[in-house]
Protein backbone atom coordinates (compact mmCIF):
# COMPACT_ATOMS: atom_id res chain seq x y z
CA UNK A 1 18.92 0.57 -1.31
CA UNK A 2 22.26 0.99 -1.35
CA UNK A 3 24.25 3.99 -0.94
CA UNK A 4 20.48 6.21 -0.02
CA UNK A 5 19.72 8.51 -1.36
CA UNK A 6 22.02 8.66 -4.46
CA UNK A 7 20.80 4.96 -5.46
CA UNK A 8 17.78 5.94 -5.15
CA UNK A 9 17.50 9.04 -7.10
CA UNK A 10 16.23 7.94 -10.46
CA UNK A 11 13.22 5.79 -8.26
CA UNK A 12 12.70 9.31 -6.45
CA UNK A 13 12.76 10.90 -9.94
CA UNK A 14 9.85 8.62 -11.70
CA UNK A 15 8.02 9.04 -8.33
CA UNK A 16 7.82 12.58 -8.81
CA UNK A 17 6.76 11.99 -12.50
CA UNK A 18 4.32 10.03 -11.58
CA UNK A 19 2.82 12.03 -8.77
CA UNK A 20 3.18 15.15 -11.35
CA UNK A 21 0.76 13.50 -13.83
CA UNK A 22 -1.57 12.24 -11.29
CA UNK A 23 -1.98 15.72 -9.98
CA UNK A 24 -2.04 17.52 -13.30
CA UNK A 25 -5.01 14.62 -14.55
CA UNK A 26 -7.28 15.71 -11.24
CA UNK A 27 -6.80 19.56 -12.12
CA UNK A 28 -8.12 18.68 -15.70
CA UNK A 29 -10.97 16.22 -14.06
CA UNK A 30 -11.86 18.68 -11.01
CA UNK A 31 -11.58 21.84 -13.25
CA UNK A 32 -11.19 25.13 -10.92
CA UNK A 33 -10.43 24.30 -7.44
CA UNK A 34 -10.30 26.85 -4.67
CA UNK A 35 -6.99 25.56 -3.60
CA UNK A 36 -4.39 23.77 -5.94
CA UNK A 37 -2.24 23.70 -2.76
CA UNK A 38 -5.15 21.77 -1.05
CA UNK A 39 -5.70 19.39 -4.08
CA UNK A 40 -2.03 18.80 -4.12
CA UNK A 41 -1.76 17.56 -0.61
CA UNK A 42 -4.77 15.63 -0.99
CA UNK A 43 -3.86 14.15 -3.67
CA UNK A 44 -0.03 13.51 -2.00
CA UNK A 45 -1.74 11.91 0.98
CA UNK A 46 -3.26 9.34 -1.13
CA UNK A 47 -0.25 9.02 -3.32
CA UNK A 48 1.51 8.35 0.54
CA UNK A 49 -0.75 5.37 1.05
CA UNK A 50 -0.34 4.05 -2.73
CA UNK A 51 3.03 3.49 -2.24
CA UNK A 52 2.96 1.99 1.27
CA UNK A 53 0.46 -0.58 -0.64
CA UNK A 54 2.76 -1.52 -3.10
CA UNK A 55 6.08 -1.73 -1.02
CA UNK A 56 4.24 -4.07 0.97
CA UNK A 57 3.09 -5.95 -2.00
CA UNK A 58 6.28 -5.90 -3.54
CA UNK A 59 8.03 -7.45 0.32
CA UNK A 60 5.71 -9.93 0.28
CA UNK A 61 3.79 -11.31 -2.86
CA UNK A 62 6.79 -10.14 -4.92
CA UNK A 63 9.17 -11.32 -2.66
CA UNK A 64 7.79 -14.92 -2.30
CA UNK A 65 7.40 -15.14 -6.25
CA UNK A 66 11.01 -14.10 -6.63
CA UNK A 67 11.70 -16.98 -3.69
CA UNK A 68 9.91 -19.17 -5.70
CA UNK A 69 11.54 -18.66 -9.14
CA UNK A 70 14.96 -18.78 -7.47
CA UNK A 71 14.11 -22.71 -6.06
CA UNK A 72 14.64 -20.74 -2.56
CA UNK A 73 10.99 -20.91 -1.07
CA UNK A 74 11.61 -24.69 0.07
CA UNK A 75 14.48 -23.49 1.71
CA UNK A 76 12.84 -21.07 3.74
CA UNK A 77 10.26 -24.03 4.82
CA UNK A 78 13.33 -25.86 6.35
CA UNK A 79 13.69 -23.14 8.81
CA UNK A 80 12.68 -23.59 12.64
CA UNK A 81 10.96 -20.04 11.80
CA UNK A 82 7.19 -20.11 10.45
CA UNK A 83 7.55 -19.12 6.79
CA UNK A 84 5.02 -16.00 7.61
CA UNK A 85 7.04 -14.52 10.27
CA UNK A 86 9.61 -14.61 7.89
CA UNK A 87 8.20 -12.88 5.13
CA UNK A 88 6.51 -10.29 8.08
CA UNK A 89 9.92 -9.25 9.30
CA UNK A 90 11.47 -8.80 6.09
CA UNK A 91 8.10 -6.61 5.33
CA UNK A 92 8.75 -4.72 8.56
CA UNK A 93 12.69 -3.93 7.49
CA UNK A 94 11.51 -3.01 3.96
CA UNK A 95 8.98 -0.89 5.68
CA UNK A 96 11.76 0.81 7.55
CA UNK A 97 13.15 1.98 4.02
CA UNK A 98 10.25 3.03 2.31
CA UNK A 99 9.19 5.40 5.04
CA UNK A 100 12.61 6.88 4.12
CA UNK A 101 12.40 6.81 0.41
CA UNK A 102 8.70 8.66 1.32
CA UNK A 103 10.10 11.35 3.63
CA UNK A 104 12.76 12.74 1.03
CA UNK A 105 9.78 12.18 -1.47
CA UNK A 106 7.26 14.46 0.45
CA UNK A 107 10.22 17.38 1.28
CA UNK A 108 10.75 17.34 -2.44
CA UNK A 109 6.95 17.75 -3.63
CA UNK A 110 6.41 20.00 -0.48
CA UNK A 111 9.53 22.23 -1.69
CA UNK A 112 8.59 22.33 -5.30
CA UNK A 113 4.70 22.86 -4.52
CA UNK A 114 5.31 24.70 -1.59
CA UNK A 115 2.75 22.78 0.37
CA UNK A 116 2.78 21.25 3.90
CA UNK A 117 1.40 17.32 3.42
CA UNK A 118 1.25 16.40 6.95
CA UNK A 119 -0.46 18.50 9.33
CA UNK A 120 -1.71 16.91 12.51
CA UNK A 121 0.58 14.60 14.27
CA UNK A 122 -2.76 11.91 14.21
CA UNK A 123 -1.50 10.85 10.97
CA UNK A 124 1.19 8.68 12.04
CA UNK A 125 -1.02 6.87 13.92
CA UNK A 126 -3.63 6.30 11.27
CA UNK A 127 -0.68 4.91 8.91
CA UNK A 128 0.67 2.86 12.25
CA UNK A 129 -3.02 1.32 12.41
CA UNK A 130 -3.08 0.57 8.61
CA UNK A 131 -0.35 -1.23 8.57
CA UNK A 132 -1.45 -4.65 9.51
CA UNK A 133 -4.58 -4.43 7.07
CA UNK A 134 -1.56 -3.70 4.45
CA UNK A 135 0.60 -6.77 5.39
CA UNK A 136 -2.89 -8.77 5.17
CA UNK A 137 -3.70 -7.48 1.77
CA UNK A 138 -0.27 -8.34 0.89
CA UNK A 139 -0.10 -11.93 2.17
CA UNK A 140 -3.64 -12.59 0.84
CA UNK A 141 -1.89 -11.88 -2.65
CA UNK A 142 0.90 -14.00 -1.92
CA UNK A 143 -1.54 -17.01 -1.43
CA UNK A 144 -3.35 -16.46 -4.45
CA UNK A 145 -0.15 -16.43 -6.78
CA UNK A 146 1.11 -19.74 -4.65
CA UNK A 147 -2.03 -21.32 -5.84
CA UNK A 148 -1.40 -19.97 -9.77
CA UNK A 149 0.38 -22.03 -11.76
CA UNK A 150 -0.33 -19.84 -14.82
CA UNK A 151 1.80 -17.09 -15.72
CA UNK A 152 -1.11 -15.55 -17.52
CA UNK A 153 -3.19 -15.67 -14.70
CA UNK A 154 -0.98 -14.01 -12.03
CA UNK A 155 -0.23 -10.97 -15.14
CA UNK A 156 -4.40 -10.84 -14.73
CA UNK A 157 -4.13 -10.51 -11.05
CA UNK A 158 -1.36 -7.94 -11.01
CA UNK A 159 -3.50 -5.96 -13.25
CA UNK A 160 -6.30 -6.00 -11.34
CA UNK A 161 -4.25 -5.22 -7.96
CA UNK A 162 -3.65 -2.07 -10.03
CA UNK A 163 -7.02 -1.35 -10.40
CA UNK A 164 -7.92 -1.56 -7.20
CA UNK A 165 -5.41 0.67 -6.10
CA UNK A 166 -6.06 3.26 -8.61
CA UNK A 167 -8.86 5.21 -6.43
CA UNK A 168 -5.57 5.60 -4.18
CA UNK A 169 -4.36 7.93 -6.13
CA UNK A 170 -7.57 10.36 -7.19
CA UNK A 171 -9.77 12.74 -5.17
CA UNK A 172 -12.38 10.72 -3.69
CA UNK A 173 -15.16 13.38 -5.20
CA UNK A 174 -14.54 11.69 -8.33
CA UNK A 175 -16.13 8.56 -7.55
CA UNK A 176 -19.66 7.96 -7.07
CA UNK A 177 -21.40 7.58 -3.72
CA UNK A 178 -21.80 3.24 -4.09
CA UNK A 179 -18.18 3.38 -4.59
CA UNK A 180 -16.94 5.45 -1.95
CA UNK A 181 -19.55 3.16 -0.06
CA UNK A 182 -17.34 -0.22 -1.19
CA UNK A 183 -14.14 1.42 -0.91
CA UNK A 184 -14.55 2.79 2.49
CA UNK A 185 -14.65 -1.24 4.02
CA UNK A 186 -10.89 -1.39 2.71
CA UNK A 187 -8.39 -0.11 5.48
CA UNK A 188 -6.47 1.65 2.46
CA UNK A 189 -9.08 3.83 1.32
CA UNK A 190 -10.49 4.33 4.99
CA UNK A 191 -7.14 5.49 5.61
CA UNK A 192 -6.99 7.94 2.90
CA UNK A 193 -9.75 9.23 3.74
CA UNK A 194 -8.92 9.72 7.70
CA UNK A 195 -5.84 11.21 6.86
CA UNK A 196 -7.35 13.93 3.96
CA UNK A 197 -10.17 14.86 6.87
CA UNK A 198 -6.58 15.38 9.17
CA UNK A 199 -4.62 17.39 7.14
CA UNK A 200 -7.25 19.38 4.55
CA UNK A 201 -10.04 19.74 6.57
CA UNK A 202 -8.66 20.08 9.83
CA UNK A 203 -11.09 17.50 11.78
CA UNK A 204 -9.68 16.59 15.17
CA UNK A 205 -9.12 13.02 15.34
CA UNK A 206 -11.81 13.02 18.27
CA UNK A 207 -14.49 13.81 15.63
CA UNK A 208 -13.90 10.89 13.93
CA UNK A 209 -14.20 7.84 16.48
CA UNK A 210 -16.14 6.10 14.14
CA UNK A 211 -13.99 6.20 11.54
CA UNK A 212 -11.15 5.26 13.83
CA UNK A 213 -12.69 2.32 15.04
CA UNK A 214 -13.84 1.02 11.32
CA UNK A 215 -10.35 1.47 10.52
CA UNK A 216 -8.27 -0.88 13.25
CA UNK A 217 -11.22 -3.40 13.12
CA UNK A 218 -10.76 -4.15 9.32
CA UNK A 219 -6.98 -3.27 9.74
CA UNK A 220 -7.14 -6.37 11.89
CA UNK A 221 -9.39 -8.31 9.94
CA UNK A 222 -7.53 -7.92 6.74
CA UNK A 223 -4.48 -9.28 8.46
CA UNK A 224 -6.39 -12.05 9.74
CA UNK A 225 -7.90 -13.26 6.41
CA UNK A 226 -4.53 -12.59 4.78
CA UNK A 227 -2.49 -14.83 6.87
CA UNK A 228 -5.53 -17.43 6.98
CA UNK A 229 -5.47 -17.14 3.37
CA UNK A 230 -1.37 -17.69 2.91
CA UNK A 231 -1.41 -20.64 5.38
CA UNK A 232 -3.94 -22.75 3.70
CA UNK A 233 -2.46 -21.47 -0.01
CA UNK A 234 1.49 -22.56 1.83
CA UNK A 235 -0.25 -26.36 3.17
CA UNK A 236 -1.47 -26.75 -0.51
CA UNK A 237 1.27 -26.09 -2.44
CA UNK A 238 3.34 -28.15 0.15
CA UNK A 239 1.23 -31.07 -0.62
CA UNK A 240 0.79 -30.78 -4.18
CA UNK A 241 5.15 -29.81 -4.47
CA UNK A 242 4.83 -26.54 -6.40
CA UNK A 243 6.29 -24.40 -3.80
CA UNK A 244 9.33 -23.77 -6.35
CA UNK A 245 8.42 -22.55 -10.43
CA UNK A 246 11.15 -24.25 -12.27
């Protein structure tokens, strides 16, 4: 992240590729929409979240694999510093970047599209409040792949982290009722949802206390579980010595 934003220009470039073809593939799916300015920011708001997810994937899970394939991740355990407060601030500095990457990202699709994403100021907070469920997700992943030994296996789970994150990136419409039901226990897709009621449909953040509340209890709980998750995958590995891939 050198030299921002020039370094980062061809990153900014596929991002608007990929956003392009995500929002051209729900005009095809949705057909005629009142609004292709609405669809665009709805579909932007989720596309906000998506990448969120996967920076914090990539500061984490990513970064502890890369730790791990260097011979580094013992290293880190030598430190007076718990291992997960480690990998958490790191997260936290990355975070600190992306939210830049995302803000010249947004200006560009909101000057080529000529929409506003981010309406109501209530949206910060909902992506404050998701961020702990994100760091959980992310360290539950990291103690899954510290318990893989298999390369195949962890090119499975990457595929299926995909997946998951896929409704992310599509107009929730699109999916049936029972899924919309399953997806709305995630903090991800609750937040997606919060933040398209915000900004498209104008719903005063008072309106939705239940949603609010849903959201920072599994926020919480995901980073919970994820940390529980990485500490017994980190006390394993320890004892069986595969904390390094060589």
């Amino acid at each position: 992240y050198k030299n921002m934003p020039t370094a980062n220009l061809p990153f900014l470039i596929f991002l608007y590729i990929l956003f392009w073809l995500i929002n051209f593939s729900s005009t095809l799916v949705i057909g005629n929409v009142e609004s292709s300015r609405s669809l665009t920011a709805a579909n932007m708001l989720g596309y906000v979240v998506w990448f969120f997810a996967m920076f914090s994937i990539s500061s984490i899970a990513q970064n502890m694999e890369d730790e791990r394939m260097q011979g580094t991740f013992e290293h880190l355990h030598l430190s007076s510093v718990d291992i997960k407060s480690i990998f958490l601030v790191r997260a936290l500095i990355h975070a600190i970047e992306s939210i830049v990457i995302i803000a010249i990202f947004i200006l560009i699709v909101g000057l080529i599209h000529r929409v506003v994403v981010f309406t109501n100021i209530y949206s910060l907070l909902v992506l404050l409040i998701l961020l702990p469920g994100l760091y959980g997700f992310a360290f539950f992943l990291a103690g899954l792949v510290l318990m893989m030994r298999s390369k195949e296996a962890k090119n499975w789970l990457a595929i299926l982290i995909y997946v998951l994150l896929v409704p992310l990136l599509i107009p929730e419409r699109i999916l049936s009722p029972a899924v919309r039901e399953i997806f709305s226990y995630f903090p991800m897709f609750q937040s997606v949802m919060m933040l398209r009621k915000l900004n498209i449909e104008r719903i005063p953040l008072n309106l939705m206390g239940v949603d609010f509340v849903k959201l920072v209890i599994t926020s919480i709980l995901f980073l919970v579980i994820g940390l529980l998750i990485f500490d017994i995958a980190d006390k394993k590995a320890k004892k069986k010595g595969i904390l390094g891939t060589y």
